[in-house]
C-alpha atoms as a PDB file:
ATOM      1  CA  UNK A   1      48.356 -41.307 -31.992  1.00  0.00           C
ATOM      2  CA  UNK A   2      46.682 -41.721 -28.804  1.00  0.00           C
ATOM      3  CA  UNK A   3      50.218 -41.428 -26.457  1.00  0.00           C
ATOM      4  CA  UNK A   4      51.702 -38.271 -26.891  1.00  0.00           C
ATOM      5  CA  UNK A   5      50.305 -35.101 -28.587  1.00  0.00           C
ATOM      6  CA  UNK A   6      50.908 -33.954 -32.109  1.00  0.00           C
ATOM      7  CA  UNK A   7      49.499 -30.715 -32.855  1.00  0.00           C
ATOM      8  CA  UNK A   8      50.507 -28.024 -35.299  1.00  0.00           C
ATOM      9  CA  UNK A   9      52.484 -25.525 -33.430  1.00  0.00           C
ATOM     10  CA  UNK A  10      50.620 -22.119 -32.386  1.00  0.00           C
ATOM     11  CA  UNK A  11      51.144 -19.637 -34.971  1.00  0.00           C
ATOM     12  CA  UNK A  12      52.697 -17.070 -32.099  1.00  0.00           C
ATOM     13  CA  UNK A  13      56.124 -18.615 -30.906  1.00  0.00           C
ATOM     14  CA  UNK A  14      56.248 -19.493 -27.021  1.00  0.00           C
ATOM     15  CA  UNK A  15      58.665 -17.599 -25.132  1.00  0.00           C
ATOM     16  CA  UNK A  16      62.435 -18.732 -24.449  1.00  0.00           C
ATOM     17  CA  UNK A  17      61.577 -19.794 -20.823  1.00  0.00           C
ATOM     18  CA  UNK A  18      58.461 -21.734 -22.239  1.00  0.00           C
ATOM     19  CA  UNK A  19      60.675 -23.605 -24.736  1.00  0.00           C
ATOM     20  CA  UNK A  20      63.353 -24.551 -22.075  1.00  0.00           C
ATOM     21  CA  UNK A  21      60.780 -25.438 -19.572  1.00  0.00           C
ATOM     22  CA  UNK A  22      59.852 -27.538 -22.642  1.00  0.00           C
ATOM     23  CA  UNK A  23      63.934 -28.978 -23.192  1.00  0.00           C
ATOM     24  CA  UNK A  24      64.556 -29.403 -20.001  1.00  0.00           C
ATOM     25  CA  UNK A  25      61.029 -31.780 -19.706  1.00  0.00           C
ATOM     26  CA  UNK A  26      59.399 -29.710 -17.112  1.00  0.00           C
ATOM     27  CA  UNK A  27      56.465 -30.429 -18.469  1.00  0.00           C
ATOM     28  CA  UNK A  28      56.686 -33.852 -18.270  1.00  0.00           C
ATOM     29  CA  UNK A  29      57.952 -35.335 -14.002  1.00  0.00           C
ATOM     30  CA  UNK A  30      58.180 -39.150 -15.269  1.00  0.00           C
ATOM     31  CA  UNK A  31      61.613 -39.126 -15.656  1.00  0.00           C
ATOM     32  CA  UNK A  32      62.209 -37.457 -11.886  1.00  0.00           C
ATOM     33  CA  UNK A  33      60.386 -39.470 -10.325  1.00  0.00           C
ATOM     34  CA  UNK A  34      61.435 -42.858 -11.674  1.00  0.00           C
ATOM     35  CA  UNK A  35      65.456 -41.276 -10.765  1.00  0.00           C
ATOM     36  CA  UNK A  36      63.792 -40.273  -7.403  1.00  0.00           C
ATOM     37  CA  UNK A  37      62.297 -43.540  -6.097  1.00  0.00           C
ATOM     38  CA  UNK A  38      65.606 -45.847  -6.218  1.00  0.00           C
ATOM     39  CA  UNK A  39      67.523 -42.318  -4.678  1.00  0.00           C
ATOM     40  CA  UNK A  40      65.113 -42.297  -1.572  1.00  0.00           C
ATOM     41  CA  UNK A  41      65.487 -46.205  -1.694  1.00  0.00           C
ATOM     42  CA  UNK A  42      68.960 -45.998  -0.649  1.00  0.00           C
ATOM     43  CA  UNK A  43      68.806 -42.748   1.480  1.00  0.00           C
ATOM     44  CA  UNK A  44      66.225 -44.785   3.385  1.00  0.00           C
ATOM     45  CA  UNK A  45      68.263 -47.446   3.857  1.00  0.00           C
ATOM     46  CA  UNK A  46      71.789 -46.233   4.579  1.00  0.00           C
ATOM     47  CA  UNK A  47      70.443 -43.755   7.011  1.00  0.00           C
ATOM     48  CA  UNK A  48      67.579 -47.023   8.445  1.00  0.00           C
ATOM     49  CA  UNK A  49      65.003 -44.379   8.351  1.00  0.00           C
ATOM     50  CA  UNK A  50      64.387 -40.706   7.580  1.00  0.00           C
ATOM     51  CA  UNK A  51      67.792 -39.024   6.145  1.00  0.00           C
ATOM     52  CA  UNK A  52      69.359 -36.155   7.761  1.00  0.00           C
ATOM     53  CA  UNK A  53      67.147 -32.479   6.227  1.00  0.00           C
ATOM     54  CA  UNK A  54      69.737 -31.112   4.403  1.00  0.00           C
ATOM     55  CA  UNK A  55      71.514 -34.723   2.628  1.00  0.00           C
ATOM     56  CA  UNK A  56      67.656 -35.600   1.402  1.00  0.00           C
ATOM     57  CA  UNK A  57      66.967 -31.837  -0.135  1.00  0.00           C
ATOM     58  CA  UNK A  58      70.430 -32.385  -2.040  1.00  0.00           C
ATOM     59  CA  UNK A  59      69.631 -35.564  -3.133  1.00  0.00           C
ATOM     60  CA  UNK A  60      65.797 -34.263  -4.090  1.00  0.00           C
ATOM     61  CA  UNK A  61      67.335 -31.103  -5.756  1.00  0.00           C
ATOM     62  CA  UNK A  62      70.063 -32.805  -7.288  1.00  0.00           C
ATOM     63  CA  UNK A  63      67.534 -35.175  -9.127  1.00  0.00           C
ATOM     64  CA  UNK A  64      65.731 -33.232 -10.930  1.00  0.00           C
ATOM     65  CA  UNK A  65      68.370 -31.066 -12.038  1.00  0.00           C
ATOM     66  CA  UNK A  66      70.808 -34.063 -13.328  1.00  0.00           C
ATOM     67  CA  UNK A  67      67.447 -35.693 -14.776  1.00  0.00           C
ATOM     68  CA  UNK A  68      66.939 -31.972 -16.379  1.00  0.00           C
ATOM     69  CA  UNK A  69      70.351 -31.971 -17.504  1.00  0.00           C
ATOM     70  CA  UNK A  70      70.251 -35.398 -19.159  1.00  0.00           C
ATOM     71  CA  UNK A  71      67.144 -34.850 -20.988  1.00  0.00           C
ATOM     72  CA  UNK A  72      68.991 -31.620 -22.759  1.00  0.00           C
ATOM     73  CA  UNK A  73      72.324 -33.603 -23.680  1.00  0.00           C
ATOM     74  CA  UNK A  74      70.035 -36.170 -24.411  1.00  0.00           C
ATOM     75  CA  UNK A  75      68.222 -33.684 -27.272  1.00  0.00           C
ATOM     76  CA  UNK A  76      71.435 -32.631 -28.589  1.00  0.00           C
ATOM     77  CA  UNK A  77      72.734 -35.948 -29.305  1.00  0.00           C
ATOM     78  CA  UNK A  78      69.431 -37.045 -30.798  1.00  0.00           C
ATOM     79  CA  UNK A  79      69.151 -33.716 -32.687  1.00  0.00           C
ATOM     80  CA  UNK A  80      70.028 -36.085 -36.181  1.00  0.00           C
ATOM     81  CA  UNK A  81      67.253 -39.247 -34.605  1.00  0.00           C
ATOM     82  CA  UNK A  82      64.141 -36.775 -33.128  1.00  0.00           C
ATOM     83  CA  UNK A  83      62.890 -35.228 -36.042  1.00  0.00           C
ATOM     84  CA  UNK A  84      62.592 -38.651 -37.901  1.00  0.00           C
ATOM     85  CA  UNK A  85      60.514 -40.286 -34.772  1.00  0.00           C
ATOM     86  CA  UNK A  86      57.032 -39.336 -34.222  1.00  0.00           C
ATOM     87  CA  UNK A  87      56.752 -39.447 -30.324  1.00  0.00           C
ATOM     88  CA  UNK A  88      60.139 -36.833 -30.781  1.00  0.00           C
ATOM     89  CA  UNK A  89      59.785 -34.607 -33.768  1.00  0.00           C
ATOM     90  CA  UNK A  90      58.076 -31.985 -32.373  1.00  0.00           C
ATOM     91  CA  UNK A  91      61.040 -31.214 -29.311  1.00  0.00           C
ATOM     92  CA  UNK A  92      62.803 -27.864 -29.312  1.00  0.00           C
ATOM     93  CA  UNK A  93      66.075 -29.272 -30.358  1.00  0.00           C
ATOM     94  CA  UNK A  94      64.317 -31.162 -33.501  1.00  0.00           C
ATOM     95  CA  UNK A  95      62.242 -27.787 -34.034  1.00  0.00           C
ATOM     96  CA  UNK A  96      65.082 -25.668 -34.490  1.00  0.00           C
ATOM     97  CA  UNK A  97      63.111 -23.636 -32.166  1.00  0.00           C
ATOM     98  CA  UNK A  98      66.088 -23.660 -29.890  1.00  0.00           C
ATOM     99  CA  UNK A  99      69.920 -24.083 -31.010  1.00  0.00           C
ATOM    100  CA  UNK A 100      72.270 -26.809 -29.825  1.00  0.00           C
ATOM    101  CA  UNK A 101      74.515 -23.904 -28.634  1.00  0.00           C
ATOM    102  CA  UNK A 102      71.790 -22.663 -26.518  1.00  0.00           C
ATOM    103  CA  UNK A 103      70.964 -26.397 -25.115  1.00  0.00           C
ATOM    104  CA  UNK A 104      74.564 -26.539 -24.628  1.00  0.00           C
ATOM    105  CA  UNK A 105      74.196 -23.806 -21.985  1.00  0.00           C
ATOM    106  CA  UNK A 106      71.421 -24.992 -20.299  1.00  0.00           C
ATOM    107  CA  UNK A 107      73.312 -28.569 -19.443  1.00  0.00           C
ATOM    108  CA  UNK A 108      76.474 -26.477 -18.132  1.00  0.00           C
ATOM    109  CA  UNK A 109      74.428 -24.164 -16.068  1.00  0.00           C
ATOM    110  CA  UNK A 110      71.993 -27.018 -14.743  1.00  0.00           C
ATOM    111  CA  UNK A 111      75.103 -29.614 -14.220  1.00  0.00           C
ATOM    112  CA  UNK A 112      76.639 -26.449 -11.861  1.00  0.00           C
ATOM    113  CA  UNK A 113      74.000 -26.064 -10.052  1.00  0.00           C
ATOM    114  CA  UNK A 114      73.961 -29.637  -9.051  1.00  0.00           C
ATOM    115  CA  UNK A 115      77.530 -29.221  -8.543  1.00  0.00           C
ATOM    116  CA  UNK A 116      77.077 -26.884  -6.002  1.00  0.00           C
ATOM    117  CA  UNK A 117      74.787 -28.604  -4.147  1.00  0.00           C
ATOM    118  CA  UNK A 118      76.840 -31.757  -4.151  1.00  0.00           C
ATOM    119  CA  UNK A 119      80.129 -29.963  -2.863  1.00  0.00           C
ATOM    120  CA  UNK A 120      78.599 -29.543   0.388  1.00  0.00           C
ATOM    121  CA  UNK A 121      78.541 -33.878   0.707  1.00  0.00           C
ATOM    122  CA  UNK A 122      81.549 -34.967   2.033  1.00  0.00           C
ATOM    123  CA  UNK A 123      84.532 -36.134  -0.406  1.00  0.00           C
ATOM    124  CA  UNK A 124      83.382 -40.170  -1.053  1.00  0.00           C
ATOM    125  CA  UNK A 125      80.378 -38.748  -2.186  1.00  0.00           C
ATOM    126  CA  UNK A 126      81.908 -35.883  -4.308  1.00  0.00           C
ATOM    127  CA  UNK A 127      84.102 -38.232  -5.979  1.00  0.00           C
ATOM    128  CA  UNK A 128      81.378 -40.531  -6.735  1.00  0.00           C
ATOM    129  CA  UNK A 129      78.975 -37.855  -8.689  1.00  0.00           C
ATOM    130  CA  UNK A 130      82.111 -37.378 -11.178  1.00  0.00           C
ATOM    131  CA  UNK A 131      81.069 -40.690 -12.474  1.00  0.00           C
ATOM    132  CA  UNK A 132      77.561 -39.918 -12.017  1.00  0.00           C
ATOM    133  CA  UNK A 133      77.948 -36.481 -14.301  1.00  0.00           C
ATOM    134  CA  UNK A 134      79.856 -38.826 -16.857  1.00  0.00           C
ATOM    135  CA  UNK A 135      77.378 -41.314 -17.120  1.00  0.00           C
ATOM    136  CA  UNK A 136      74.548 -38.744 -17.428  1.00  0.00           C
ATOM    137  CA  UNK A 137      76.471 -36.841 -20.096  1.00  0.00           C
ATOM    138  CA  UNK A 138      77.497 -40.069 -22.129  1.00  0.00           C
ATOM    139  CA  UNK A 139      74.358 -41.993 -22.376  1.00  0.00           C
ATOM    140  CA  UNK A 140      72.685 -40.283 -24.968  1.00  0.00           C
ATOM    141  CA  UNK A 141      75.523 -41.381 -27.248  1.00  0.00           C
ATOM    142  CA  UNK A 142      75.498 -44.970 -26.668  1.00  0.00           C
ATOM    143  CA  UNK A 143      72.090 -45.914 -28.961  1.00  0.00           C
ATOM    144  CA  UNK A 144      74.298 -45.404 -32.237  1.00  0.00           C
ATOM    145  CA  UNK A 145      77.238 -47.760 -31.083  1.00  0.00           C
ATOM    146  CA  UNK A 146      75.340 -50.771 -28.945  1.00  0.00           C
ATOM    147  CA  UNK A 147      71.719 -52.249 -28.660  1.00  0.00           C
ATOM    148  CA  UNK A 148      71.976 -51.976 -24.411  1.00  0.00           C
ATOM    149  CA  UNK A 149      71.521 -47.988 -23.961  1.00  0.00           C
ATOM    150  CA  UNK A 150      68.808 -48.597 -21.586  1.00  0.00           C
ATOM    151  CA  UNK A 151      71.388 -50.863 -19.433  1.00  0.00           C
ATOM    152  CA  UNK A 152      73.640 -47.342 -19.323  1.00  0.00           C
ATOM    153  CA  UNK A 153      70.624 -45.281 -18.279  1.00  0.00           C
ATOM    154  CA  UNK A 154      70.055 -47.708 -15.318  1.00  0.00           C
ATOM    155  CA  UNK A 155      73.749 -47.214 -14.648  1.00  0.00           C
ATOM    156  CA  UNK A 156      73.185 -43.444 -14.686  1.00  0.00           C
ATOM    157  CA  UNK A 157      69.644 -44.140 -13.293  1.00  0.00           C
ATOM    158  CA  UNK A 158      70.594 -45.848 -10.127  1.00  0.00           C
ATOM    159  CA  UNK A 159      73.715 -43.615  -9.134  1.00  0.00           C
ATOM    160  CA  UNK A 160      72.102 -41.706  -6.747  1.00  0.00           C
ATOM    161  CA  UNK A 161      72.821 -44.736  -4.731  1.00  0.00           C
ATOM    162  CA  UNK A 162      75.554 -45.255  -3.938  1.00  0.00           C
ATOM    163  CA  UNK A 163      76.107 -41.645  -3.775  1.00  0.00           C
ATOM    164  CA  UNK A 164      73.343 -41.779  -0.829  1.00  0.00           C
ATOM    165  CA  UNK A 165      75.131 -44.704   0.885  1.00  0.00           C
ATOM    166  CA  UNK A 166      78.543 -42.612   0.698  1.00  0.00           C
ATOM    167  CA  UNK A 167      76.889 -39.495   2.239  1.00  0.00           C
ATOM    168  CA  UNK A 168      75.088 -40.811   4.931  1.00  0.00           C
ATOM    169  CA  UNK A 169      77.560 -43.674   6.097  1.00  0.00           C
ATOM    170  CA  UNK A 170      80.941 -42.257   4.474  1.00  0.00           C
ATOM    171  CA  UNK A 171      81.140 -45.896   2.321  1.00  0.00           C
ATOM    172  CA  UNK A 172      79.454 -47.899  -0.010  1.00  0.00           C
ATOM    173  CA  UNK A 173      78.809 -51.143   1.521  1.00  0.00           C
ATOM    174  CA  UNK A 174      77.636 -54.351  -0.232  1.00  0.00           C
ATOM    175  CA  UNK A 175      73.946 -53.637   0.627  1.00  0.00           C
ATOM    176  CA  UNK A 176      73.810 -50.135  -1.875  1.00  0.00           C
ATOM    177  CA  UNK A 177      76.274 -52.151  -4.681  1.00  0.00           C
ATOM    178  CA  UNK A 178      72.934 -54.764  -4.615  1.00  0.00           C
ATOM    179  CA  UNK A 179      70.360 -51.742  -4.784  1.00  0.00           C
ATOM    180  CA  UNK A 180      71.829 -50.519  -7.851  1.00  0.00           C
ATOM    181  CA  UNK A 181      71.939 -53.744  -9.287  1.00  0.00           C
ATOM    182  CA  UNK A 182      68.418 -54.108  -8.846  1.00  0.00           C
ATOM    183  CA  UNK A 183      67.504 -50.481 -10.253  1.00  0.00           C
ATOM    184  CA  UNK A 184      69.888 -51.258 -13.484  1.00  0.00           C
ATOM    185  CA  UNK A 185      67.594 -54.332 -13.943  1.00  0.00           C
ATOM    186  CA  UNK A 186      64.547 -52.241 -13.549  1.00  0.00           C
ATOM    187  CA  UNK A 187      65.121 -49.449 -15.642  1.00  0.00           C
ATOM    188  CA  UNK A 188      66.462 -51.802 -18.105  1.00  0.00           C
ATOM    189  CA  UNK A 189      63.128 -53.115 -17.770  1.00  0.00           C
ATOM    190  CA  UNK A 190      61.002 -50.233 -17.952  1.00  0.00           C
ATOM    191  CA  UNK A 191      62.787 -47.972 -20.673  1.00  0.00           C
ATOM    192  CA  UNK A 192      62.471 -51.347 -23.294  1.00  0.00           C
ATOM    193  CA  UNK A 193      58.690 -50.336 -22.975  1.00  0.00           C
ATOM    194  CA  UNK A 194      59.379 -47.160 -24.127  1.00  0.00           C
ATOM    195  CA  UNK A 195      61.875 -48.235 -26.677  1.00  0.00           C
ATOM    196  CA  UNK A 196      59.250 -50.377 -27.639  1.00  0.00           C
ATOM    197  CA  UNK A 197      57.252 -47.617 -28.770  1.00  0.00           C
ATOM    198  CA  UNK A 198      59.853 -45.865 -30.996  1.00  0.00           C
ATOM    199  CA  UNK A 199      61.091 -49.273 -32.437  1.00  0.00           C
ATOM    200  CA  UNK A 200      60.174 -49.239 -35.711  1.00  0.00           C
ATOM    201  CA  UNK A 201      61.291 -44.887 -36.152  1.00  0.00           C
ATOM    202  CA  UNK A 202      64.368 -46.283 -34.640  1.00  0.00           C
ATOM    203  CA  UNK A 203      64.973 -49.339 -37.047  1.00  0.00           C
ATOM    204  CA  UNK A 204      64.246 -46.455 -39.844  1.00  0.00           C
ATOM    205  CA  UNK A 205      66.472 -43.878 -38.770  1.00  0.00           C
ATOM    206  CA  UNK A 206      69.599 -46.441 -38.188  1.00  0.00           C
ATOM    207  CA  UNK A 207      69.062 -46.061 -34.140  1.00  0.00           C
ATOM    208  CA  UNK A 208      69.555 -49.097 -31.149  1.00  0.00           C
ATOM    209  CA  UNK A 209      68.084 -50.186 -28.421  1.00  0.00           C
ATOM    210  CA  UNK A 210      67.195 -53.625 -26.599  1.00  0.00           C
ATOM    211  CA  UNK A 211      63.421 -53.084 -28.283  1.00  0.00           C
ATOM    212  CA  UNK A 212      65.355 -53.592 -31.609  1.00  0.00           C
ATOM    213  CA  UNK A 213      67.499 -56.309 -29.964  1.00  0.00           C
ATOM    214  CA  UNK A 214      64.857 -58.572 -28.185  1.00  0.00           C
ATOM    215  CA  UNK A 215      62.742 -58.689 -31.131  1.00  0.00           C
ATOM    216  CA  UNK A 216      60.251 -61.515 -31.190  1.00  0.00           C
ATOM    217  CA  UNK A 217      61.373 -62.489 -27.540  1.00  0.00           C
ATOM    218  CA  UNK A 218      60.477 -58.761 -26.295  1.00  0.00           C
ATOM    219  CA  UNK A 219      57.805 -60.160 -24.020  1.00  0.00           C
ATOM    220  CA  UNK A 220      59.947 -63.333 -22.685  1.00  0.00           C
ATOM    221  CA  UNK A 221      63.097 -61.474 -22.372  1.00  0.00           C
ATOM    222  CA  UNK A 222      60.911 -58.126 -19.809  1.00  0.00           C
ATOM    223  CA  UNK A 223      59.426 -61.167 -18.056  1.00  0.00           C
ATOM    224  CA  UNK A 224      62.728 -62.315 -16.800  1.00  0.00           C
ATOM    225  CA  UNK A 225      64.396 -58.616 -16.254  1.00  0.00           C
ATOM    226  CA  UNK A 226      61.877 -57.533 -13.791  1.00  0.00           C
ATOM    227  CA  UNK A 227      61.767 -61.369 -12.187  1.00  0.00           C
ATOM    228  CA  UNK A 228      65.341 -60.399 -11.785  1.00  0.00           C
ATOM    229  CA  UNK A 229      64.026 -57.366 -10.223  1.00  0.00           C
ATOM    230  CA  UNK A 230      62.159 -58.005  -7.528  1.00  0.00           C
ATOM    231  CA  UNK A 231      64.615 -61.489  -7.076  1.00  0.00           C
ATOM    232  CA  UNK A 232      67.712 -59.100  -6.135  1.00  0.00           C
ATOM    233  CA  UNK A 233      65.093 -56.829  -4.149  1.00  0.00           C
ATOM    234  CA  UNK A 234      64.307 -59.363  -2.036  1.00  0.00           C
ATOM    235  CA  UNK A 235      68.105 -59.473  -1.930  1.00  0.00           C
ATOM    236  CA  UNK A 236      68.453 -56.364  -0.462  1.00  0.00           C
ATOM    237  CA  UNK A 237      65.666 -56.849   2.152  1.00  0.00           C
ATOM    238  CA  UNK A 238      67.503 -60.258   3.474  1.00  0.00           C
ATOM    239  CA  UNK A 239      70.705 -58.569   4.073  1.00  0.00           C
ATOM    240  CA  UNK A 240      68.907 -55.083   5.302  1.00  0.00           C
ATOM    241  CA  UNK A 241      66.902 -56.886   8.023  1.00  0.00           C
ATOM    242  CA  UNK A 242      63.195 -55.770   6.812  1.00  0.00           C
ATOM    243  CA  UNK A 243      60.232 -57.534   7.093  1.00  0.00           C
ATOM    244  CA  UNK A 244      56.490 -57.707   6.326  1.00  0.00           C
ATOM    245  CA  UNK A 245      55.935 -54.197   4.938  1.00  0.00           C
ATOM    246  CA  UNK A 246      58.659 -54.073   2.706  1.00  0.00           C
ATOM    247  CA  UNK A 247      57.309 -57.836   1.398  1.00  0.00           C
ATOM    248  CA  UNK A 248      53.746 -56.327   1.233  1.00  0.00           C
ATOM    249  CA  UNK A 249      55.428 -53.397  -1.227  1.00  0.00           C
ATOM    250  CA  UNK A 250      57.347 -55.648  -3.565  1.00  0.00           C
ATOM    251  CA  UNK A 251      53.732 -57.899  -3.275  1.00  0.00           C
ATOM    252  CA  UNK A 252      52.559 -54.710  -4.893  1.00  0.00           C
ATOM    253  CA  UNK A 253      55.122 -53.992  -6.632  1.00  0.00           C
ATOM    254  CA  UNK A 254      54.949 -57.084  -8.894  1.00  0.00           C
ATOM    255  CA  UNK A 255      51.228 -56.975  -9.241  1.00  0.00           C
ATOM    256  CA  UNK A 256      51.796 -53.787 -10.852  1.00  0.00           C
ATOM    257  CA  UNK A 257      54.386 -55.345 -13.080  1.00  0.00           C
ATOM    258  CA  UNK A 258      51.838 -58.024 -14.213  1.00  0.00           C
ATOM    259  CA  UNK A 259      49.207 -55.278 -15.407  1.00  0.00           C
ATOM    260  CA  UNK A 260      52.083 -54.101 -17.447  1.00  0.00           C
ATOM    261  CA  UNK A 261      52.721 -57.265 -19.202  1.00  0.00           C
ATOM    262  CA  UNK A 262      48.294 -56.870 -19.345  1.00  0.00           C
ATOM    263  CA  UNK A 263      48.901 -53.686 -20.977  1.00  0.00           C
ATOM    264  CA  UNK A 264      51.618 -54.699 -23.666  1.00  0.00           C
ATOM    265  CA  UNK A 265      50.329 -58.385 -24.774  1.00  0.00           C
ATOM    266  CA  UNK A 266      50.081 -56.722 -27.988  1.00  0.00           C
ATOM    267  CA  UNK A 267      53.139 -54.502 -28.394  1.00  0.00           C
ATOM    268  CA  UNK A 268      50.852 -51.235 -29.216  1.00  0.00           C
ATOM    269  CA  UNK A 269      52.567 -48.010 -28.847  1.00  0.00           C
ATOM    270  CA  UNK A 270      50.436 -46.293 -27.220  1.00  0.00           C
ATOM    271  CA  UNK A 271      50.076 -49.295 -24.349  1.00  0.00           C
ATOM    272  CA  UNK A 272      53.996 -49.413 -23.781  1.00  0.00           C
ATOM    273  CA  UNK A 273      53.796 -45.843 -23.067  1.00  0.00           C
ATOM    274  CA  UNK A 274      51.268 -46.312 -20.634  1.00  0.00           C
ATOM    275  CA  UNK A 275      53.291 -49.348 -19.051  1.00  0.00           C
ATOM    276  CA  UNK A 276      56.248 -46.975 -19.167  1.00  0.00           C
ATOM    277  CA  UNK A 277      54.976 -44.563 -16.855  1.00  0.00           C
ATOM    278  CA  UNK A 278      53.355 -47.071 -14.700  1.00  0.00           C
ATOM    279  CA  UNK A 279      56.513 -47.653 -13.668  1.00  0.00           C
ATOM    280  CA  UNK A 280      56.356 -44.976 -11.374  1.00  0.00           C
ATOM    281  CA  UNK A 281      54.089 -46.639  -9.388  1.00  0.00           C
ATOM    282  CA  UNK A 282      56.653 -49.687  -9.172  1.00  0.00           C
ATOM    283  CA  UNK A 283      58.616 -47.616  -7.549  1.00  0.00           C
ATOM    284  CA  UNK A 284      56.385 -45.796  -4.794  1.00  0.00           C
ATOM    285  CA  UNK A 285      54.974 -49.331  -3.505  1.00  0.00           C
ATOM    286  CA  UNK A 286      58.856 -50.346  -2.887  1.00  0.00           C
ATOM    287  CA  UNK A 287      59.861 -46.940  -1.412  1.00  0.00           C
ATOM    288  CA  UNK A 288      56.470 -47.283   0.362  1.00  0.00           C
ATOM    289  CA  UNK A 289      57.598 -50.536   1.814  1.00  0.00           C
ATOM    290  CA  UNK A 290      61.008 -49.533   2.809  1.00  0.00           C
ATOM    291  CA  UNK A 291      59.756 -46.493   4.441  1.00  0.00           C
ATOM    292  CA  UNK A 292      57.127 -48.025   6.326  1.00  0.00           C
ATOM    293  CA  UNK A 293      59.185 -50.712   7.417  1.00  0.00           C
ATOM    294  CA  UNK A 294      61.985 -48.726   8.869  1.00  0.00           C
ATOM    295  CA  UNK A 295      59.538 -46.595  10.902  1.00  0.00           C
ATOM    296  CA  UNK A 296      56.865 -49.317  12.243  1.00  0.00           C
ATOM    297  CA  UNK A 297      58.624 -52.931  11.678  1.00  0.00           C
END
């Protein structure tokens, strides 16, 4: 297949390091960076500019070791589901190349790390990433009980905003509960393209997710998620006060959206993984516009 790599593993094993680089999806920043856009989103706008130093290297730490974090629970729940999907089968949980006990140790000693860092925030926001670490460590689960898992990731997704809000104002005004609104609609959006590409493995193996539950309507049903989008980002630029530049980024914003809808007229895998990732790209033009809005409108 032309999205993702399938070789026969190299004859000489790869070290430990190597294979948790691997678990822990070092080798692949999509995931951080579609957790870091809608984080800088709201650090950007509860702070109406450029955070304080130290609250945005938390917050930019404190990605990419939750995201690192979620992608190893993540593995261990799917340990039974990876090894029958193609895009999956060749992780180190499904391997065997690495044990759940092992992957086990990784999450505890990545989720500390990002406790640390979070204990210097004051106690809103400390408070707040308990149900942030909960969400993280219960999404995996939710794709063998309900057809909405990618509503939960947005949910765990979008956290960092409120979280942002609390530790730059000391609250959580109306303004961040819109903001993650809008990200749980995006990343509802974006991760049905890339359950879209696992749909039928997942129909075999007994697995949800909206892919499975859209169906014929797939198309129809992402049309109006990301109209409901950039709808409740415009929202948020109303009540934030911003003007022309953050319009010009969700202008680009949702003319990258329409390539995406270019991309996946045909529901090919290897397109909705491309659309996936684009995704990223969503999100720089509307941290692009909130950014440069703050600092020249």
């Amino acid at each position: 297949m032309g999205y993702e790599r399938f070789d026969v593993p190299a004859v000489r094993p790869p070290g430990r390091l190597a294979l948790y680089w691997k678990l822990v999806r070092g080798d692949r920043p999509i995931g951080v960076l579609l957790l870091l856009w809608p984080t800088w989103w709201g650090l950007w706008l509860a702070a109406g500019g450029v955070p304080p130093w130290w609250t945005l290297l938390v917050f930019t730490a404190g990605v990419w070791l939750t995201r690192s974090a979620g992608c190893v629970i993540n593995d261990y729940a799917d340990r039974w589901l990876d090894p029958k999907v193609e895009r999956t089968r060749e992780r180190p949980l499904a391997t065997g190349q690495v044990s759940g006990r092992e992957a086990l140790w990784v999450f505890v000693l990545l989720m500390l790390a990002a406790l640390a860092l979070v204990m210097t925030m004051n106690r809103l926001t400390i408070g707040l990433s308990v149900i942030a670490a909960f969400l993280a460590a219960s999404y995996p689960y939710l794709k063998r009980y309900t057809y909405l898992p990618q509503v939960y990731l947005g949910m765990a997704f979008g956290f960092g905003i409120p979280m942002a809000f609390a530790a730059v104002q000391g609250q959580v005004p109306t303004l961040a509960w819109l903001l993650y609104s809008a990200n749980i609609l995006w990343a509802t959006a974006y991760d049905t393209w890339y359950a879209m590409v696992d749909r039928e493995d997942d129909i075999r193996a007994g697995a949800k997710s909206t892919a499975i539950l859209f169906g014929d309507l797939d198309l129809v049903i992402q049309g109006l998620l990301y109209a409901l989008t950039f709808a409740t980002l415009l929202l948020v630029g109303r009540q934030a006060g911003l003007g022309t530049y953050y319009w010009a980024g969700l202008g680009v914003g949702v003319c990258l959206v329409v390539y995406e809808f270019v991309l996946c007229r045909k529901r090919e895998r290897g397109p909705c993984l491309r659309a996936f990732l684009h995704n990223n790209w969503v999100g720089a033009a509307v941290f692009a516009g909130v950014a440069a809005d703050l600092w020249l409108g």
